[in-house]
PDB file of N, CA and C in Angstrom:
ATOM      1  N   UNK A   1      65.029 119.600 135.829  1.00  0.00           N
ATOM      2  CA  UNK A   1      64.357 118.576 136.554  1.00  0.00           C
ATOM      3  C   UNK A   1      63.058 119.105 137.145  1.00  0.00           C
ATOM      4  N   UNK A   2      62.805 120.473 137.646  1.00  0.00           N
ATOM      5  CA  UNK A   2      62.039 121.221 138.470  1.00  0.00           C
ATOM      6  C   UNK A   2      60.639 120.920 136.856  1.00  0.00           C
ATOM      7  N   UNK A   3      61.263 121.663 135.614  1.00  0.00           N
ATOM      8  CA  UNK A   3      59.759 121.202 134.600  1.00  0.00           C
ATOM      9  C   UNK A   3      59.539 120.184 134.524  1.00  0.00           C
ATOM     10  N   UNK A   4      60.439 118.716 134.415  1.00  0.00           N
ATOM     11  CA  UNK A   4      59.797 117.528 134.002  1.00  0.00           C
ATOM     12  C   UNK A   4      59.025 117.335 135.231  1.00  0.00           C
ATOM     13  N   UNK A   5      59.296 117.261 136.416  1.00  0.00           N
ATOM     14  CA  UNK A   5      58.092 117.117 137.394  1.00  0.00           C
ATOM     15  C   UNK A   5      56.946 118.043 137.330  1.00  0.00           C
ATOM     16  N   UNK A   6      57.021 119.452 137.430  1.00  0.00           N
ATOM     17  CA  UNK A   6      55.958 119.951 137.349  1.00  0.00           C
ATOM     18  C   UNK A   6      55.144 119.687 135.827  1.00  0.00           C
ATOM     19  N   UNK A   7      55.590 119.186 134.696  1.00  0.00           N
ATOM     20  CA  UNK A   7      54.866 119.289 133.673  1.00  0.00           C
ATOM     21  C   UNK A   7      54.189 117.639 134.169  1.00  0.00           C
ATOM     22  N   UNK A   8      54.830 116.478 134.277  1.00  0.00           N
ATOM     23  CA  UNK A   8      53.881 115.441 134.352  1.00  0.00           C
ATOM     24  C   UNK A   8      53.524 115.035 135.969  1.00  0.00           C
ATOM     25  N   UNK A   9      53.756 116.035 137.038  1.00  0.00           N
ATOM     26  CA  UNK A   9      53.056 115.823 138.388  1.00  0.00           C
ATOM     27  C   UNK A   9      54.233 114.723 138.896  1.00  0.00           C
ATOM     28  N   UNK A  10      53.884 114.489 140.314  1.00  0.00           N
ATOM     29  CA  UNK A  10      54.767 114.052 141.119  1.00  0.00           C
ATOM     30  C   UNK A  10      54.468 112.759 141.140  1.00  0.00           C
ATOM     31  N   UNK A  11      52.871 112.161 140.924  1.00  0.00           N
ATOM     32  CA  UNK A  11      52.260 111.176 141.135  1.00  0.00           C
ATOM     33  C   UNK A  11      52.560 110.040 140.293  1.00  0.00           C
ATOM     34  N   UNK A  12      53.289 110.974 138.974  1.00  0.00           N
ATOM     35  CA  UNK A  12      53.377 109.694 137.396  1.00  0.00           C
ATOM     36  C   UNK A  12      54.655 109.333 137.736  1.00  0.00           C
ATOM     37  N   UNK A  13      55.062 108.015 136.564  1.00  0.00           N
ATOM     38  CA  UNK A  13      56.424 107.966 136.200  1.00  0.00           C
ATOM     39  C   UNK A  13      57.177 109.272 135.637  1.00  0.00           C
ATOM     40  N   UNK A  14      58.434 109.616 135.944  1.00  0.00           N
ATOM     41  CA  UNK A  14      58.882 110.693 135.570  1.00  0.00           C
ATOM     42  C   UNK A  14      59.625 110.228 134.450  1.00  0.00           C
ATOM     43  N   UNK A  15      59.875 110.438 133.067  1.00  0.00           N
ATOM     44  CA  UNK A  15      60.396 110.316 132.051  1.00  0.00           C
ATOM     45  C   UNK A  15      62.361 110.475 132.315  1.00  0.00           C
ATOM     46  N   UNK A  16      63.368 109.648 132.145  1.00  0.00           N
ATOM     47  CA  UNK A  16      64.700 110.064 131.745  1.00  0.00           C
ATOM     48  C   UNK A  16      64.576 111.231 131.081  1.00  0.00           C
ATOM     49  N   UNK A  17      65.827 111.834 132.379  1.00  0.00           N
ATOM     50  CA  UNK A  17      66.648 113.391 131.751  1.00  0.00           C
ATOM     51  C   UNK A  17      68.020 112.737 130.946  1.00  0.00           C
ATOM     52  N   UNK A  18      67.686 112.752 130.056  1.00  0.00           N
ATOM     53  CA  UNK A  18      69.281 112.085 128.751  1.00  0.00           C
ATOM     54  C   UNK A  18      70.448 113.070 128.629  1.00  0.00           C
ATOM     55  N   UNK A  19      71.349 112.534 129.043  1.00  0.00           N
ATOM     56  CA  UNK A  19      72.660 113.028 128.715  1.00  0.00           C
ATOM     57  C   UNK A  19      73.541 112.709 127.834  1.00  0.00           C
ATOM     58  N   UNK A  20      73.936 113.115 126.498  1.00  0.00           N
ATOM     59  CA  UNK A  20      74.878 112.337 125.090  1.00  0.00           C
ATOM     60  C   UNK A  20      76.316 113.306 125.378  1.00  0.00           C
ATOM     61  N   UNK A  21      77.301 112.493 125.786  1.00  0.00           N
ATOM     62  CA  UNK A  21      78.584 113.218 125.646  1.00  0.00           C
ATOM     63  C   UNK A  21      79.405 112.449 124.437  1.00  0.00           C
ATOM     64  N   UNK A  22      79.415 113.637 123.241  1.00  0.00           N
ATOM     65  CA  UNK A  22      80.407 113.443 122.038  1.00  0.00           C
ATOM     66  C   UNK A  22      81.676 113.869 122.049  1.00  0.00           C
ATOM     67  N   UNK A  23      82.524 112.967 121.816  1.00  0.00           N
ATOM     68  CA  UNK A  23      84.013 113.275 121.918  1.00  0.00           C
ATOM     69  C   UNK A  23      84.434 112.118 121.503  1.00  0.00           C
ATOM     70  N   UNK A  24      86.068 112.452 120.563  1.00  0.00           N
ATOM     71  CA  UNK A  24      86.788 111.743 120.474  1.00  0.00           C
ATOM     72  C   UNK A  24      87.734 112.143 119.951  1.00  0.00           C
ATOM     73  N   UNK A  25      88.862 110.976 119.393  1.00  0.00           N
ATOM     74  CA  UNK A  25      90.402 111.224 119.465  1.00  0.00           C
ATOM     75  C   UNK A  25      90.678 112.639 117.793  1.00  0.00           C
ATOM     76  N   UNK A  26      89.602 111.964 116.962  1.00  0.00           N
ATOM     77  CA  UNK A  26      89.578 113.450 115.840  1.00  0.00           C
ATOM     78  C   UNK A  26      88.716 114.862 116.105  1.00  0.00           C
ATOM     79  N   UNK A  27      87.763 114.649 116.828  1.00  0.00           N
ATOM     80  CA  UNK A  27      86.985 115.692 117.413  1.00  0.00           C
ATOM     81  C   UNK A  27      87.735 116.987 118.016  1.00  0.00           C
ATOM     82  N   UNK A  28      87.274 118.249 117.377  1.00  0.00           N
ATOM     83  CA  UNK A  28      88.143 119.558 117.877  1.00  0.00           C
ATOM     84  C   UNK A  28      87.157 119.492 118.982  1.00  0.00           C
ATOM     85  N   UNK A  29      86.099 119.535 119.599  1.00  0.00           N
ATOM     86  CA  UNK A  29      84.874 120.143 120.413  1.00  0.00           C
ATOM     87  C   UNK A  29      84.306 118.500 121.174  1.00  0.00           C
ATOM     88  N   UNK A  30      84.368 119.111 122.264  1.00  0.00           N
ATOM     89  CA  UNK A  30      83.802 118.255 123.131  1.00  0.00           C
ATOM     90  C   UNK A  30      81.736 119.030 123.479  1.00  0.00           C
ATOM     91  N   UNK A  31      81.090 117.722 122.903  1.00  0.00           N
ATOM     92  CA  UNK A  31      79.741 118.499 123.215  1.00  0.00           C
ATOM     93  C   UNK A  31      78.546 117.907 123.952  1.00  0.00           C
ATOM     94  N   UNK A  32      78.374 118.326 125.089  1.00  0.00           N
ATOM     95  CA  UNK A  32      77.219 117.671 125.880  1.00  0.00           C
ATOM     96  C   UNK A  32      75.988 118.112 125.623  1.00  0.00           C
ATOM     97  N   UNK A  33      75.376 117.536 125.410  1.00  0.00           N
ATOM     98  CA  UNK A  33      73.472 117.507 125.036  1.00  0.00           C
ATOM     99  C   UNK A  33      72.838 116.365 126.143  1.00  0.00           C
ATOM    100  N   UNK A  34      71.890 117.786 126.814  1.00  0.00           N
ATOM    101  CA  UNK A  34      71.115 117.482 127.904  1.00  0.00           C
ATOM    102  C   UNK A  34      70.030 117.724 127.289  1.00  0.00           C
ATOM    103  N   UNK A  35      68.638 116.504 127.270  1.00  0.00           N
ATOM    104  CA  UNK A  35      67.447 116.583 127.079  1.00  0.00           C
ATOM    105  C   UNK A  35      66.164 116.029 127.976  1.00  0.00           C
ATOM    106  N   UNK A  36      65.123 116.884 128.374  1.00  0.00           N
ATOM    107  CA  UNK A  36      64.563 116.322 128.970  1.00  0.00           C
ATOM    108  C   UNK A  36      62.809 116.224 128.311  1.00  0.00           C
ATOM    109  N   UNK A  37      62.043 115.988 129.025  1.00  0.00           N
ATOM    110  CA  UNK A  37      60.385 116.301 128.431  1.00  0.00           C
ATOM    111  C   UNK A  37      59.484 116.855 129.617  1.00  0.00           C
ATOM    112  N   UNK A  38      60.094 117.796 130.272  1.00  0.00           N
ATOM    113  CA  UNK A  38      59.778 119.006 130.854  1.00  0.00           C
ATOM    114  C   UNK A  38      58.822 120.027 130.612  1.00  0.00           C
ATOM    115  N   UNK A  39      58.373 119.751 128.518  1.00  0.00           N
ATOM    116  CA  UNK A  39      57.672 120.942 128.396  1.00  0.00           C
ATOM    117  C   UNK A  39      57.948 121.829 127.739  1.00  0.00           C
ATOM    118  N   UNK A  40      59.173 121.831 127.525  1.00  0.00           N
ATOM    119  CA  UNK A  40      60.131 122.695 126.801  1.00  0.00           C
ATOM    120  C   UNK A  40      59.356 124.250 127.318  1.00  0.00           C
ATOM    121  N   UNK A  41      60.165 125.095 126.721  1.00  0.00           N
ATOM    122  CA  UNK A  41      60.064 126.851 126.886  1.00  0.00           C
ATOM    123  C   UNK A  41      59.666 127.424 125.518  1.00  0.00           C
ATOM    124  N   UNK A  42      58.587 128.320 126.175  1.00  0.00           N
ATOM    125  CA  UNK A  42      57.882 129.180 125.129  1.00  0.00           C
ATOM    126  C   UNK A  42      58.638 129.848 124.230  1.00  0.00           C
ATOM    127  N   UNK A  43      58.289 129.610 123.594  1.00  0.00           N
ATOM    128  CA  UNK A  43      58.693 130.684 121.785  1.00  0.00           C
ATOM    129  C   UNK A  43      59.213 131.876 122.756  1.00  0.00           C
ATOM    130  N   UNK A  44      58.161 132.814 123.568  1.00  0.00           N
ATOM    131  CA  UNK A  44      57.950 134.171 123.973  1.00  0.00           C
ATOM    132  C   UNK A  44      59.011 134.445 124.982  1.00  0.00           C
ATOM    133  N   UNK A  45      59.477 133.078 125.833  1.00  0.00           N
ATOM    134  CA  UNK A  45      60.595 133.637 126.832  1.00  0.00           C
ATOM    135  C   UNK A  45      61.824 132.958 126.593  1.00  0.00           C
ATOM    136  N   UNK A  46      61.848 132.809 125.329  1.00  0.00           N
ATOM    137  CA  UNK A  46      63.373 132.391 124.780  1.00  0.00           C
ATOM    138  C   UNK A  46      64.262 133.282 125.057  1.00  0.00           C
ATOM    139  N   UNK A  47      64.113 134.934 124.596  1.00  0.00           N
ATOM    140  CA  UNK A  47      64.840 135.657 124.553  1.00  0.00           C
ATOM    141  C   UNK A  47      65.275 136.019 126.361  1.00  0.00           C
ATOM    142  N   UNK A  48      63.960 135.604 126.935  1.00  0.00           N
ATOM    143  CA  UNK A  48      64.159 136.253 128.338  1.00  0.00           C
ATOM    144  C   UNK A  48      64.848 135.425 129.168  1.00  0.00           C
ATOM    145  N   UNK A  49      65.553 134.235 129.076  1.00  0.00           N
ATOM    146  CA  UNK A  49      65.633 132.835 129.662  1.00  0.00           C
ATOM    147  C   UNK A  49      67.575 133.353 129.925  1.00  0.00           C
ATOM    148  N   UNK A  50      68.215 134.168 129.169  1.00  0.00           N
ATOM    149  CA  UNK A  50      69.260 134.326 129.352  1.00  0.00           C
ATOM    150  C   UNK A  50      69.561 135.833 130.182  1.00  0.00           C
ATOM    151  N   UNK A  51      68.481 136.261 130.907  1.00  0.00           N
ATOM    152  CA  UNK A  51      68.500 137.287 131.922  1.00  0.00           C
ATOM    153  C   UNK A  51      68.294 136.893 133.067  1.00  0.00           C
ATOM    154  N   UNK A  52      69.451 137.463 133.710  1.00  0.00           N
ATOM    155  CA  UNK A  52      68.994 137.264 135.342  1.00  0.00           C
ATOM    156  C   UNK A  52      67.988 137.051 136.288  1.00  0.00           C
ATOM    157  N   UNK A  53      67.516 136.772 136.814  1.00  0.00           N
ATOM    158  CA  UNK A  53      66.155 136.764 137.585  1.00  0.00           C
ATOM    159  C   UNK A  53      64.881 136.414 137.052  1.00  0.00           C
ATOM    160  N   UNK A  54      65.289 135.829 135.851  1.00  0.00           N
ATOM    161  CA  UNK A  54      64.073 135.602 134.479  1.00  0.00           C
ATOM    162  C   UNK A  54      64.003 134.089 135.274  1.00  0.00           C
ATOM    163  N   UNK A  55      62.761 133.626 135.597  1.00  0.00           N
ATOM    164  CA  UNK A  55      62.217 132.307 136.108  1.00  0.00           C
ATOM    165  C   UNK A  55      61.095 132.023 135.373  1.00  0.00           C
ATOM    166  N   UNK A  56      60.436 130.659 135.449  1.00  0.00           N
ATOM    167  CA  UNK A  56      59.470 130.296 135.137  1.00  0.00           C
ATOM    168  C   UNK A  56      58.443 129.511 136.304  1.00  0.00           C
ATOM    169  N   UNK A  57      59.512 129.574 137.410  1.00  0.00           N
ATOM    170  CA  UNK A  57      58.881 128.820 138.593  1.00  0.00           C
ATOM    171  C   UNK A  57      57.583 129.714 138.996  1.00  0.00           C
ATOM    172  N   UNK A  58      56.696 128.540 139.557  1.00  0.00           N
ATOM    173  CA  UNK A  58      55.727 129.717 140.434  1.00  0.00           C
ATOM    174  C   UNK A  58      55.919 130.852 141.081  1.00  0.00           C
ATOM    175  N   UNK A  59      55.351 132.240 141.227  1.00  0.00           N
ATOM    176  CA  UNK A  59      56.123 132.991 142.202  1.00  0.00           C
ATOM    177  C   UNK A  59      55.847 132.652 143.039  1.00  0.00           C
ATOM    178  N   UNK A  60      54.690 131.768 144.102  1.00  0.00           N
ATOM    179  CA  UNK A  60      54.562 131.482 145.435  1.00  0.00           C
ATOM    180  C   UNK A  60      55.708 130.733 145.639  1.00  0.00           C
ATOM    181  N   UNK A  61      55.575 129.563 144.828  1.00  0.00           N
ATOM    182  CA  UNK A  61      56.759 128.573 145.344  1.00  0.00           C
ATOM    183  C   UNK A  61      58.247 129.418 145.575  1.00  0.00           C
ATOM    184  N   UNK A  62      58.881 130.555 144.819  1.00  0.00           N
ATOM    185  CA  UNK A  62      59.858 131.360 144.535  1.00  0.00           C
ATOM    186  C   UNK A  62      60.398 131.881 145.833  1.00  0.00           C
ATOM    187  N   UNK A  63      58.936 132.242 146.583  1.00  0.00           N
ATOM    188  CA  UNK A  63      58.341 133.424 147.150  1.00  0.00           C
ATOM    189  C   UNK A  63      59.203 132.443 148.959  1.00  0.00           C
ATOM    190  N   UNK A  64      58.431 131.097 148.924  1.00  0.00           N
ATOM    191  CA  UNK A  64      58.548 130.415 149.896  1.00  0.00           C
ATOM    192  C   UNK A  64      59.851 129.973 149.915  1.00  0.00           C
ATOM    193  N   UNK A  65      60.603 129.814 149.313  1.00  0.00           N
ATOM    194  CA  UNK A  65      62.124 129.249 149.256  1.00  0.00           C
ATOM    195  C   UNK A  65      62.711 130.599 149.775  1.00  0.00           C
ATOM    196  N   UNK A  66      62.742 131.660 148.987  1.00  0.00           N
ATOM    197  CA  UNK A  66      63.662 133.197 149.434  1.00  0.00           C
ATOM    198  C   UNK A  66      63.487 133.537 151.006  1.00  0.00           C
ATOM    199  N   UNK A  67      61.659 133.208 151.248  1.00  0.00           N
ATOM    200  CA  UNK A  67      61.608 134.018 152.071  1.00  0.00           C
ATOM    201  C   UNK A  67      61.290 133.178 153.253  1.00  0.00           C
ATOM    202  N   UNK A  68      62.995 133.054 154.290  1.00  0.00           N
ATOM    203  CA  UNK A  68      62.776 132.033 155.817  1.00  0.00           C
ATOM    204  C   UNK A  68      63.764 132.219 156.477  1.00  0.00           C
ATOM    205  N   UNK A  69      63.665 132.797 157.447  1.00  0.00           N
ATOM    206  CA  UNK A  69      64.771 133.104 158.703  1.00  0.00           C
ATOM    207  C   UNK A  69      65.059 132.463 158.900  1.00  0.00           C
ATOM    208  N   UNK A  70      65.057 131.180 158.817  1.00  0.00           N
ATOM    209  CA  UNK A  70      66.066 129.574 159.415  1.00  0.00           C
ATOM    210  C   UNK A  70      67.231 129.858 158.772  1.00  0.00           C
ATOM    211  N   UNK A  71      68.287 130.380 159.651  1.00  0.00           N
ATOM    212  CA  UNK A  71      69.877 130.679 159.183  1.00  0.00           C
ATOM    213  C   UNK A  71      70.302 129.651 159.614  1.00  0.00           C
ATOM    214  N   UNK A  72      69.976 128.585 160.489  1.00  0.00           N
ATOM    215  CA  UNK A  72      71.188 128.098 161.667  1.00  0.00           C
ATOM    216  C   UNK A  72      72.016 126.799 160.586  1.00  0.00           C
ATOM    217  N   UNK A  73      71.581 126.387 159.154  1.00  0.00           N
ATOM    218  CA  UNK A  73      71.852 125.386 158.640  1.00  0.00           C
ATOM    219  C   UNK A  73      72.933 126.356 157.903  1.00  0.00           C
ATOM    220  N   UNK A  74      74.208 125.249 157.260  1.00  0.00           N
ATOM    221  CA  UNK A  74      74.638 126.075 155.970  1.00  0.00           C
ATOM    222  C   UNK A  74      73.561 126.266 155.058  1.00  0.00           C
ATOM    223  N   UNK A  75      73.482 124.926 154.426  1.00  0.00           N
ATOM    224  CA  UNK A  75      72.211 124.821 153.445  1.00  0.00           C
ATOM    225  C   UNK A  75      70.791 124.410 153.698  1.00  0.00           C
ATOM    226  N   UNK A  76      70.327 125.679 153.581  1.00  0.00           N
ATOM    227  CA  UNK A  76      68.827 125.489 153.896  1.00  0.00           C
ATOM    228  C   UNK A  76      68.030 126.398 152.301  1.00  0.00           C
ATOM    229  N   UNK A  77      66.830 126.711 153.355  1.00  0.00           N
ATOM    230  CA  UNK A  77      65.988 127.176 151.785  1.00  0.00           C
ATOM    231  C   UNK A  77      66.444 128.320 151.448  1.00  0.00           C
ATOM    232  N   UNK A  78      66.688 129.064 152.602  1.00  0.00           N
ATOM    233  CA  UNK A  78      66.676 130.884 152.362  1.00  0.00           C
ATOM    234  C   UNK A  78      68.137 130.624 151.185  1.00  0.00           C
ATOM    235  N   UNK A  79      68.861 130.065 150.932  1.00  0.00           N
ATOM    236  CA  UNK A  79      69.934 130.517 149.716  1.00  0.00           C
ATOM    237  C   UNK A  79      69.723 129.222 148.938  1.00  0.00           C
ATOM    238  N   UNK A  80      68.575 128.612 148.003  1.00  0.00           N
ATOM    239  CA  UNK A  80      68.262 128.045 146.756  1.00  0.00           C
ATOM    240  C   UNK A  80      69.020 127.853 145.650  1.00  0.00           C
ATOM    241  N   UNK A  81      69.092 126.999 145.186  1.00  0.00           N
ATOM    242  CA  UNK A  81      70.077 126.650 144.021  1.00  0.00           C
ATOM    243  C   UNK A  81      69.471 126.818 142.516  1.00  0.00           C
ATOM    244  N   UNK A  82      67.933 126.788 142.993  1.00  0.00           N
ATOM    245  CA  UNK A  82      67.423 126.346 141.726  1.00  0.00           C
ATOM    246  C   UNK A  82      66.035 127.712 141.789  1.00  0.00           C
ATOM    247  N   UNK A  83      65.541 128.298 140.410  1.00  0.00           N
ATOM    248  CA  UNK A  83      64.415 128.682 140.332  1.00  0.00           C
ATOM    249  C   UNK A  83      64.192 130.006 140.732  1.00  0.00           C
ATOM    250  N   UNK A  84      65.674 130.618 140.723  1.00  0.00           N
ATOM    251  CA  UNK A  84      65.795 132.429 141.279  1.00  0.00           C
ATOM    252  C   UNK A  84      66.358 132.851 139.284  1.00  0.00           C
ATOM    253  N   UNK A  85      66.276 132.354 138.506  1.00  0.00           N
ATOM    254  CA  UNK A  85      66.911 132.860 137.300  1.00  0.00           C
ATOM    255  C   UNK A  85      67.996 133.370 137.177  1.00  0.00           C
ATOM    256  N   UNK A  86      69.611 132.431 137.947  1.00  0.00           N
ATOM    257  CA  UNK A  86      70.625 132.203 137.802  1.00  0.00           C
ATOM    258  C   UNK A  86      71.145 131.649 136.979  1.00  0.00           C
ATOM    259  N   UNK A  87      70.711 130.029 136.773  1.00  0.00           N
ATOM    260  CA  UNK A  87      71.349 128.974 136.329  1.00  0.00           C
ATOM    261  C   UNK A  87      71.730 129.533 134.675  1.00  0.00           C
ATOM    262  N   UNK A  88      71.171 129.563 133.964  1.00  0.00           N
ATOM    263  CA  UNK A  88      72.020 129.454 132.604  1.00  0.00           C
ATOM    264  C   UNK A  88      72.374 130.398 132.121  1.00  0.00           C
ATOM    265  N   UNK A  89      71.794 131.937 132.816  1.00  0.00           N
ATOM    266  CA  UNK A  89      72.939 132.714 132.300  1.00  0.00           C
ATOM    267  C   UNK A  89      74.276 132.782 133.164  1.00  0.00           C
ATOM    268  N   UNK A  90      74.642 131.933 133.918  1.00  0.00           N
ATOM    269  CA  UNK A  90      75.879 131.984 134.679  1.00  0.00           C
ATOM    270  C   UNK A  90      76.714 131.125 134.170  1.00  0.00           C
ATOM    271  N   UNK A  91      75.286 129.723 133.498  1.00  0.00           N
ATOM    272  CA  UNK A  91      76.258 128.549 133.337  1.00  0.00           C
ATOM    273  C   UNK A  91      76.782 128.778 131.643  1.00  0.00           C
ATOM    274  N   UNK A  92      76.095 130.087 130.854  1.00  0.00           N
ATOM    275  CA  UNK A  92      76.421 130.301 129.397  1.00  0.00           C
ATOM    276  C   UNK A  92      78.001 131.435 129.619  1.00  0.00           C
ATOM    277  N   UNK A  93      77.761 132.160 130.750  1.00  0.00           N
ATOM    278  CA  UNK A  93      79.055 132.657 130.868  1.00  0.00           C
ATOM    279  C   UNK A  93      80.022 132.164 131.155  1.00  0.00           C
ATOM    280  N   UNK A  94      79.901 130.793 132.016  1.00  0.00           N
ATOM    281  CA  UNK A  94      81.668 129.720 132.158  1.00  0.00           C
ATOM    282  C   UNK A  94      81.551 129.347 130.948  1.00  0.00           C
ATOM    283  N   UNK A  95      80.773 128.682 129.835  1.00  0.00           N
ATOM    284  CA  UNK A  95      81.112 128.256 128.768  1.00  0.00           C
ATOM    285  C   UNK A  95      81.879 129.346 128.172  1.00  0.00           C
ATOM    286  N   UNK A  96      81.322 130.465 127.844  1.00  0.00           N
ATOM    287  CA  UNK A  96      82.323 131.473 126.934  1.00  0.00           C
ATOM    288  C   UNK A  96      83.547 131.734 126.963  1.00  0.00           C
ATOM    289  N   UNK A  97      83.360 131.779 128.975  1.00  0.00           N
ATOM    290  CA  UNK A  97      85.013 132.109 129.487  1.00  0.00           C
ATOM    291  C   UNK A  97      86.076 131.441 128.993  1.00  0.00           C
ATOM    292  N   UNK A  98      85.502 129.820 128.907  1.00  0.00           N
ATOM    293  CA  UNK A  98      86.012 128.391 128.929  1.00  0.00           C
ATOM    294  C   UNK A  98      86.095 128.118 126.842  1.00  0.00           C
ATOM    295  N   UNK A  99      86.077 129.132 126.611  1.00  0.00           N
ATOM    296  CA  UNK A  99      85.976 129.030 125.012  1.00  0.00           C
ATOM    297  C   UNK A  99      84.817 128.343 124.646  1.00  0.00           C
ATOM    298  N   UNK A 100      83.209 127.697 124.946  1.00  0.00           N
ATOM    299  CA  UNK A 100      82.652 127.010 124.465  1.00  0.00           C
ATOM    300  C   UNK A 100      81.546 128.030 124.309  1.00  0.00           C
ATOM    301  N   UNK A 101      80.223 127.319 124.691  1.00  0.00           N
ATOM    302  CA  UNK A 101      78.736 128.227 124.206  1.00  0.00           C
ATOM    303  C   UNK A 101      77.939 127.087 125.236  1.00  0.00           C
ATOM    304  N   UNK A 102      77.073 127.541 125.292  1.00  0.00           N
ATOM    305  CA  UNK A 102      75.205 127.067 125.427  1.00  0.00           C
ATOM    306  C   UNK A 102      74.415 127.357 124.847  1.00  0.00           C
ATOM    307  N   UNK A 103      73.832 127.019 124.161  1.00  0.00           N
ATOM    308  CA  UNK A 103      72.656 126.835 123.519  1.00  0.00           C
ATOM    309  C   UNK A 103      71.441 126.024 123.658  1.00  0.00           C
ATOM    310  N   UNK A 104      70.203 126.823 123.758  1.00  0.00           N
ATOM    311  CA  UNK A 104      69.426 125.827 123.726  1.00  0.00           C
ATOM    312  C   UNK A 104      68.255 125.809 122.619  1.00  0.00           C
ATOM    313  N   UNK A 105      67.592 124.493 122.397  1.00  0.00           N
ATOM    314  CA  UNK A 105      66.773 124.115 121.351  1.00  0.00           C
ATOM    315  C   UNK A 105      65.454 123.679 122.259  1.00  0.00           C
ATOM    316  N   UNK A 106      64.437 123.933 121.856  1.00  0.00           N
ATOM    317  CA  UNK A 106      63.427 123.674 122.825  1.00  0.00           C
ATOM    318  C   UNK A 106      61.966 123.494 121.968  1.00  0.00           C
ATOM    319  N   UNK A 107      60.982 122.404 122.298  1.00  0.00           N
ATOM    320  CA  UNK A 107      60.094 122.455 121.747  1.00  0.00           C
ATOM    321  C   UNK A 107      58.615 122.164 122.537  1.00  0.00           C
ATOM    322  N   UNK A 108      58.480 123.489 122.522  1.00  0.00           N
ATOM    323  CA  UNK A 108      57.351 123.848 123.316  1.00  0.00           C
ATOM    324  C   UNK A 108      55.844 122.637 123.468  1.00  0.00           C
ATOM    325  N   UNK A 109      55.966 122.036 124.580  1.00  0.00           N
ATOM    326  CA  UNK A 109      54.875 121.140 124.582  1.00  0.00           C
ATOM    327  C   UNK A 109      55.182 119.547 124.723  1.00  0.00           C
ATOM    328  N   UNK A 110      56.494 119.812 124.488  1.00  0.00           N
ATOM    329  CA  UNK A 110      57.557 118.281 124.671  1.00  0.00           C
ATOM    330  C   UNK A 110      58.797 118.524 125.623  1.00  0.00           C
ATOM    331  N   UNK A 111      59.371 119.519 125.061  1.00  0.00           N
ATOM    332  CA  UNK A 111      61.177 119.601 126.212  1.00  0.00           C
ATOM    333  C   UNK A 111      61.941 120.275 125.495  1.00  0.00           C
ATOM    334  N   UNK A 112      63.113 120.452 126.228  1.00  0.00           N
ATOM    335  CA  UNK A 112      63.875 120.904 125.830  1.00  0.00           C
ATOM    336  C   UNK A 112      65.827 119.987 125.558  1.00  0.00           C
TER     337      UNK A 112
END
C-alpha cells in the first residue's frame, strides 16, 4: 500500500489493491494473489527483497518512524509495522513452515 501511494502521490485517485482467492472442493492448494500498481520492484532488488532490513522506503521517512522516545503508547511510531524490511521475508517463512511458498512476480513501472 506504502508504493501505490508513493508511486501515484496522495493527491490522485489511488488505484484498487486486488485480492483473487482460488480454491475449491477438487483443488489440492489454496492460492491467494495480491496485486497492486505500486510500481512494481526493480529487476536489481529482486534478489534483495527477501533479506532482512532490505527496504525501499525513504531512509528519512525510515529514519523518522525508528527514531522517537514517545514510549507512553503501546502502539506508536518507535515499533512500525511497515518499511523496516521485515514483512516478506517473515511472511515467506510462515508460508514454508505452513507447507506453502511466496512468490512474487513484479513488473517494474506498473506493480506488482
Amino acid at each position: 500500500m506504502r508504493a501505490t501511494v508513493e508511486f501515484h502521490g496522495v493527491d490522485n485517485d489511488l488505484p484498487p489493491i486486488k485480492i483473487v482467492i482460488a480454491d475449491g472442493e477438487d483443488n489440492e492448494d489454496v492460492v491467494i494473489k495480491v496485486s497492486d500498481e505500486g510500481g512494481g520492484i526493480r529487476r536489481s532488488h529482486i534478489d534483495k527483497i527477501w533479506s532482512y532490513l532490505f527496504t525501499t522506503a525513504n531512509t528519512k521517512d525510515v529514519d523518522d518512524l525508528v527514531i522517537n522516545d514517545d514510549s507512553s503508547a503501546d502502539f506508536n511510531r518507535s515499533s512500525p509495522l511497515a518499511g523496516l524490511g521485515y514483512g516478506l521475508p517473515i511472511a515467506r517463512n510462515y508460508a514454508r513452515h505452513l507447507g506453502g511458498d511466496l512468490a512474487i512476480m513484479s513488473m517494474e513501472g506498473y506493480g506488482t
